[in-house]
C-alpha atoms as a PDB file:
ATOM      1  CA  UNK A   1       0.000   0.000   0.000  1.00  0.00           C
ATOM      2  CA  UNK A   2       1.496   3.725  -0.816  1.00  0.00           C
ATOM      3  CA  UNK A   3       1.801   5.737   2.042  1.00  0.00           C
ATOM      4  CA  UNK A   4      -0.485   8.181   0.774  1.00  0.00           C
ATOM      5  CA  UNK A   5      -3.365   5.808   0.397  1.00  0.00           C
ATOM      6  CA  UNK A   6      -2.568   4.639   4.379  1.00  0.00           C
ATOM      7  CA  UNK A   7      -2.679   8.358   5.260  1.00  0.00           C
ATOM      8  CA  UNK A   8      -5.760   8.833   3.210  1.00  0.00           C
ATOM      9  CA  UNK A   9      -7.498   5.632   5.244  1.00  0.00           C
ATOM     10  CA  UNK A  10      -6.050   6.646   7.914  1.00  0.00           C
ATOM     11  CA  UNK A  11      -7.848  10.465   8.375  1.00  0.00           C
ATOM     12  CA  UNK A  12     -10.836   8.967   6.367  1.00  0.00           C
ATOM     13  CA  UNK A  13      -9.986  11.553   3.028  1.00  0.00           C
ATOM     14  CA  UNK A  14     -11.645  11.357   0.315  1.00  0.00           C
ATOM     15  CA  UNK A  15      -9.875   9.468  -2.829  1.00  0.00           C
ATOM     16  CA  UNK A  16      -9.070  12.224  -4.348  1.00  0.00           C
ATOM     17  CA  UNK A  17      -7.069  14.252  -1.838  1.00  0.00           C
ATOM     18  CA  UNK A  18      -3.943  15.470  -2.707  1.00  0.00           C
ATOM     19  CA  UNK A  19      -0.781  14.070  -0.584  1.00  0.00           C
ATOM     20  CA  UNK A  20       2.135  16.239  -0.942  1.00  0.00           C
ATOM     21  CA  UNK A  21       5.449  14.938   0.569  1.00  0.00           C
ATOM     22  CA  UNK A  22       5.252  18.551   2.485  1.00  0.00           C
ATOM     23  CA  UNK A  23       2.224  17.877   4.485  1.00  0.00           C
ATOM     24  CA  UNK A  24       2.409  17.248   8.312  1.00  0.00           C
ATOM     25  CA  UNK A  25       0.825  17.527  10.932  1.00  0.00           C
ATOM     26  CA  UNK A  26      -1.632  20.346  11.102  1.00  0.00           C
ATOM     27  CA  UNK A  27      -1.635  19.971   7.207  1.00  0.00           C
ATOM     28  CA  UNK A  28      -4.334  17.478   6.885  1.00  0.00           C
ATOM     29  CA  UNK A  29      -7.649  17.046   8.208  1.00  0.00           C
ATOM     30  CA  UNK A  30      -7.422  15.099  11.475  1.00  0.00           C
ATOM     31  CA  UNK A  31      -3.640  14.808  11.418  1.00  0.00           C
ATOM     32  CA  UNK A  32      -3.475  16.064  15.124  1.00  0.00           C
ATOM     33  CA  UNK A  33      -1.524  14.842  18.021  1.00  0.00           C
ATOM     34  CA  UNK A  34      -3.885  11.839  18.749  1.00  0.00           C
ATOM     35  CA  UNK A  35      -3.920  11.658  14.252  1.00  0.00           C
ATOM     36  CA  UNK A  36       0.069  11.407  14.585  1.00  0.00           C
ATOM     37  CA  UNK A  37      -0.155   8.104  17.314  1.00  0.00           C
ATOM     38  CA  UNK A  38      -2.993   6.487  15.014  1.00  0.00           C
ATOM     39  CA  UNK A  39      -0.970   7.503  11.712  1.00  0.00           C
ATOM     40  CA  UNK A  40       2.178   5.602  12.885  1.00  0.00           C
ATOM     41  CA  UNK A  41       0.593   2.976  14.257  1.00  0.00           C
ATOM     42  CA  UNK A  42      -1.416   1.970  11.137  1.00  0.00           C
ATOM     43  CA  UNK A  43       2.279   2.097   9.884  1.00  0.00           C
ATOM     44  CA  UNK A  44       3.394  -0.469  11.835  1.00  0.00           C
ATOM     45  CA  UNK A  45       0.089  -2.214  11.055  1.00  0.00           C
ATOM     46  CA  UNK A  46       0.472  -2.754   7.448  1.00  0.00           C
ATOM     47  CA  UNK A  47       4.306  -2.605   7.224  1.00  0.00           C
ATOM     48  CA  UNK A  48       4.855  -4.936   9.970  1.00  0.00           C
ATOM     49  CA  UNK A  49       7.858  -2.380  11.102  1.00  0.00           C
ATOM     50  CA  UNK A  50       8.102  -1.226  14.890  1.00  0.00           C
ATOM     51  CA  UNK A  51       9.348   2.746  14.590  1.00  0.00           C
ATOM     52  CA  UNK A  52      10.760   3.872  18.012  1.00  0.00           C
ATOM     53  CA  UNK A  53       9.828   6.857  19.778  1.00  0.00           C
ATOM     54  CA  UNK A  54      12.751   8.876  18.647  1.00  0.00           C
ATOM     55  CA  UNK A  55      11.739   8.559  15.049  1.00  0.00           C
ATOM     56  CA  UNK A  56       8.171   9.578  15.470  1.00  0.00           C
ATOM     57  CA  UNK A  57       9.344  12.531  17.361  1.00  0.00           C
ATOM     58  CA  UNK A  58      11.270  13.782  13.940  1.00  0.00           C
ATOM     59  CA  UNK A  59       8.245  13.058  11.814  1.00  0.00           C
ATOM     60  CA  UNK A  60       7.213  16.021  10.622  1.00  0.00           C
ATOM     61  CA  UNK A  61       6.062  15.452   7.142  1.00  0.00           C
ATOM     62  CA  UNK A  62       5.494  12.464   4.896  1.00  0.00           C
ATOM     63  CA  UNK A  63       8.828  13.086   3.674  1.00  0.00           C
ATOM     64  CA  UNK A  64       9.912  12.407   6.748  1.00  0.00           C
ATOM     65  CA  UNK A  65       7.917   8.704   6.998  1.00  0.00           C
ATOM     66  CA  UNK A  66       9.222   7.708   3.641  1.00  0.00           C
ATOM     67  CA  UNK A  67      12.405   8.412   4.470  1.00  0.00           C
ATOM     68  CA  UNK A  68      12.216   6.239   8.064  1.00  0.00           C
ATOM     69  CA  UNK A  69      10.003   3.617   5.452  1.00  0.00           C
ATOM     70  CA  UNK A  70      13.267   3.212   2.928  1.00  0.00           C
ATOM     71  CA  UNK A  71      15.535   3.390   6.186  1.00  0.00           C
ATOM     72  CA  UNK A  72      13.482   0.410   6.927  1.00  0.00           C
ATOM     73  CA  UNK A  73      13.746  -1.289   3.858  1.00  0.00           C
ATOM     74  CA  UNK A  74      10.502  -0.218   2.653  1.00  0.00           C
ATOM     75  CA  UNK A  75       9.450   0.770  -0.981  1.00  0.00           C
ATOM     76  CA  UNK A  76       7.051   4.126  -0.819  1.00  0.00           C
ATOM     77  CA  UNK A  77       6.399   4.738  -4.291  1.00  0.00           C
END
């Protein structure tokens, strides 16, 4: 699944939202602080990847989680 579709399923947006690697959190409708925590664990979910407290910390875009995805060994495109 591509990252932007999780994030999409994730906030319940429509299919036809646009996902820009700038987008954080504040960016999106119902990416929050309680958004962030249900974003990365869906991550884990469907990645089957733990990501440690430090690197949710640094998230602060979807840059940010494809970059810790292909740290990961993780295809995001």
């Amino acid at each position: 699944m591509k990252i932007e579709d999780l994030i999409r399923d994730t906030f319940f947006l429509s299919p036809d939202t646009e996902i820009e690697n700038s987008h954080g959190p504040g960016s999106l409708e119902g990416w929050d602080s309680l958004g962030h925590v249900n974003l990365m664990s869906a991550i884990e979910s469907t990645y089957d990847i733990s990501i440690d407290m430090d690197e949710i910390i640094q998230i602060t875009s979807v840059a940010d989680i494809k970059t810790i995805l292909e740290k990961k060994g993780i295809t995001t495109t």
